[in-house]
C-alpha atoms as a PDB file:
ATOM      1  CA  UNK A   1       0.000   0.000   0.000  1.00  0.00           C
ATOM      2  CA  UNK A   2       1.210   3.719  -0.694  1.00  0.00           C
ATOM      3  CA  UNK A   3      -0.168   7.227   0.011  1.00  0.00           C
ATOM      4  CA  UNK A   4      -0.917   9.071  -3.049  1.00  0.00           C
ATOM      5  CA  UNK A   5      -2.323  12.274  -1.391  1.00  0.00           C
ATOM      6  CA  UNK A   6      -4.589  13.637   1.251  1.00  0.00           C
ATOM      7  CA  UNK A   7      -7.348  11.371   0.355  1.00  0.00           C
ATOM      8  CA  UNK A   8      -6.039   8.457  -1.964  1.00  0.00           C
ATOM      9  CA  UNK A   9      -4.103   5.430  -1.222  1.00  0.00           C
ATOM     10  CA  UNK A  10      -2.923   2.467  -3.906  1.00  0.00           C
ATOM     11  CA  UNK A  11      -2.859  -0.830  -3.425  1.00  0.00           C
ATOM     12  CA  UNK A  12      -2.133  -3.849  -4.982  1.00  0.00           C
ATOM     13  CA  UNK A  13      -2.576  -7.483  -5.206  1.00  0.00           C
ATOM     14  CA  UNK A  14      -2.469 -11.250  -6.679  1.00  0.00           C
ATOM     15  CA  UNK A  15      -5.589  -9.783  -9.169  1.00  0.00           C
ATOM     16  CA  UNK A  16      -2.365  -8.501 -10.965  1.00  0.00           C
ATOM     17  CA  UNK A  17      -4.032  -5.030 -10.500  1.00  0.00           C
ATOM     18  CA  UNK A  18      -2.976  -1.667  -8.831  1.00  0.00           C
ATOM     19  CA  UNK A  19      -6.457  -0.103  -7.286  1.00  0.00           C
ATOM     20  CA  UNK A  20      -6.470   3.386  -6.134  1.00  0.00           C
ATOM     21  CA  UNK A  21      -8.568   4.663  -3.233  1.00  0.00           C
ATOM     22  CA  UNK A  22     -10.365   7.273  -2.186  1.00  0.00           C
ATOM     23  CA  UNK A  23     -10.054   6.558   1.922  1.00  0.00           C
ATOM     24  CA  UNK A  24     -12.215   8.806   2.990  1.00  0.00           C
ATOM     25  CA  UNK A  25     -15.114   7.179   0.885  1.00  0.00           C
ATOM     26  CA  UNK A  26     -13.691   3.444   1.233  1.00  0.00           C
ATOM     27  CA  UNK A  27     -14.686   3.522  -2.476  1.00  0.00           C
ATOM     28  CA  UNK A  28     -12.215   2.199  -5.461  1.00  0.00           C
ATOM     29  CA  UNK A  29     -12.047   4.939  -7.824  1.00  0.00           C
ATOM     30  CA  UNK A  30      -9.493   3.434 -10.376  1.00  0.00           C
ATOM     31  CA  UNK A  31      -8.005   0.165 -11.325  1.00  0.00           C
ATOM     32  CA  UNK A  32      -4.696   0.331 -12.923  1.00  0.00           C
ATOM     33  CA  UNK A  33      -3.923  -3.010 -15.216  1.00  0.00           C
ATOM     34  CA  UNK A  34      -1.105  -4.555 -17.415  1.00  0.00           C
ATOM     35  CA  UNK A  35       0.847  -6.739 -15.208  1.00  0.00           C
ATOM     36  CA  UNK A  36       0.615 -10.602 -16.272  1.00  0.00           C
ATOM     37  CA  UNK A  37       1.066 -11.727 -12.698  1.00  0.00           C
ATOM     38  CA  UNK A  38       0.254 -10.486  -8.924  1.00  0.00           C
ATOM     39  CA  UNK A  39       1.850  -7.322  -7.869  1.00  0.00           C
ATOM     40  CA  UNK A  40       4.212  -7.068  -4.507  1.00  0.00           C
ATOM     41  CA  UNK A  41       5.543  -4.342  -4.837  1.00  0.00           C
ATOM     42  CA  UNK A  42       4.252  -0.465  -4.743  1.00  0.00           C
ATOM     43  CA  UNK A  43       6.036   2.750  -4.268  1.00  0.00           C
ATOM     44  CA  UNK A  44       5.114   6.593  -5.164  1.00  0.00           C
ATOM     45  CA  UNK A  45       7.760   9.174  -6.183  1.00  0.00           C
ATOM     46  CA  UNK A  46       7.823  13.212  -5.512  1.00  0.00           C
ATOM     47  CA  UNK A  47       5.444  13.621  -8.482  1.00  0.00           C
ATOM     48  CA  UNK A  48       2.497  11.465  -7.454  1.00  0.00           C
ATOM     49  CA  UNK A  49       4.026   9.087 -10.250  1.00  0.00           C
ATOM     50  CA  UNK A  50       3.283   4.754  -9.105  1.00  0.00           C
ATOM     51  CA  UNK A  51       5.892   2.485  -9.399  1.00  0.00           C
ATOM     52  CA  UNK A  52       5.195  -1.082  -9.278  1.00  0.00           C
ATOM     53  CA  UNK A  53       6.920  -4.421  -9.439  1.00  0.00           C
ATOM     54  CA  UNK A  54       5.050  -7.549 -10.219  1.00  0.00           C
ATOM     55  CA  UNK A  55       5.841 -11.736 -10.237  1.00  0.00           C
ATOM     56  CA  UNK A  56       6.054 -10.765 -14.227  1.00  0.00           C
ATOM     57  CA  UNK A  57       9.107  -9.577 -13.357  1.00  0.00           C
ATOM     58  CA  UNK A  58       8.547  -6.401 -14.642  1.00  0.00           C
ATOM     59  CA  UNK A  59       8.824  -2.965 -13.218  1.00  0.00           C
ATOM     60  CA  UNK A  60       5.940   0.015 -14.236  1.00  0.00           C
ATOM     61  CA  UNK A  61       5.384   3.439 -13.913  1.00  0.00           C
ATOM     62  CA  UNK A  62       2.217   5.338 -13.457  1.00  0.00           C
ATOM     63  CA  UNK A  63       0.657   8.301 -14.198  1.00  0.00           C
ATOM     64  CA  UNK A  64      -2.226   8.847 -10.860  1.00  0.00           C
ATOM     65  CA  UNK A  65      -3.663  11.403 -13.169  1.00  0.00           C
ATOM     66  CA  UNK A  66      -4.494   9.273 -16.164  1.00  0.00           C
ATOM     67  CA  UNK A  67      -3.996   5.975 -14.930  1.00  0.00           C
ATOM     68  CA  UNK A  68      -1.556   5.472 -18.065  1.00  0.00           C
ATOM     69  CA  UNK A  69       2.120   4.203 -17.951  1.00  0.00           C
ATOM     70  CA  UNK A  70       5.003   6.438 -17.766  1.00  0.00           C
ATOM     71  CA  UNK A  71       7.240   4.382 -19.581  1.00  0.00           C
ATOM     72  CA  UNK A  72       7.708   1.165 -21.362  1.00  0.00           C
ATOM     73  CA  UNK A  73       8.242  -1.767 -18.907  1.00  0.00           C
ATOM     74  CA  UNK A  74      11.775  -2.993 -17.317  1.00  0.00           C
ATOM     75  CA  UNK A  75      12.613  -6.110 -17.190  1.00  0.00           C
END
């Protein structure tokens, strides 16, 4: 899990999805999908950008904003 802002937290899971929160609401307001296996690992940068790691053994990065990838994936 990771702290986007204020009122939105990320979290992931073996759905090979990253959901973001609002945590105020308890409500899911956007699922972020592409990995091919369950995500483990989560982290936010300076920018609000989502970086996260998956059994795939690739690495992705996330715009919150648009829910789109930064960049291609590492592997």
């Amino acid at each position: 899990m990771a702290v986007i802002d204020n009122n939105v937290i990320a979290s992931s899971g073996e759905d090979c999805t990253v959901k973001l929160w609002d945590w105020e609401r308890g409500e899911c307001i956007k699922t972020l999908i592409a990995h091919g296996n369950a995500v483990w690992g989560l982290s936010k940068d300076k920018m609000g950008n989502v970086a996260t790691a998956s059994w795939d053994k690739t690495v992705l990065i996330w715009s919150v904003n648009d829910g789109k990838k930064e960049i291609p994936k590492i592997k």
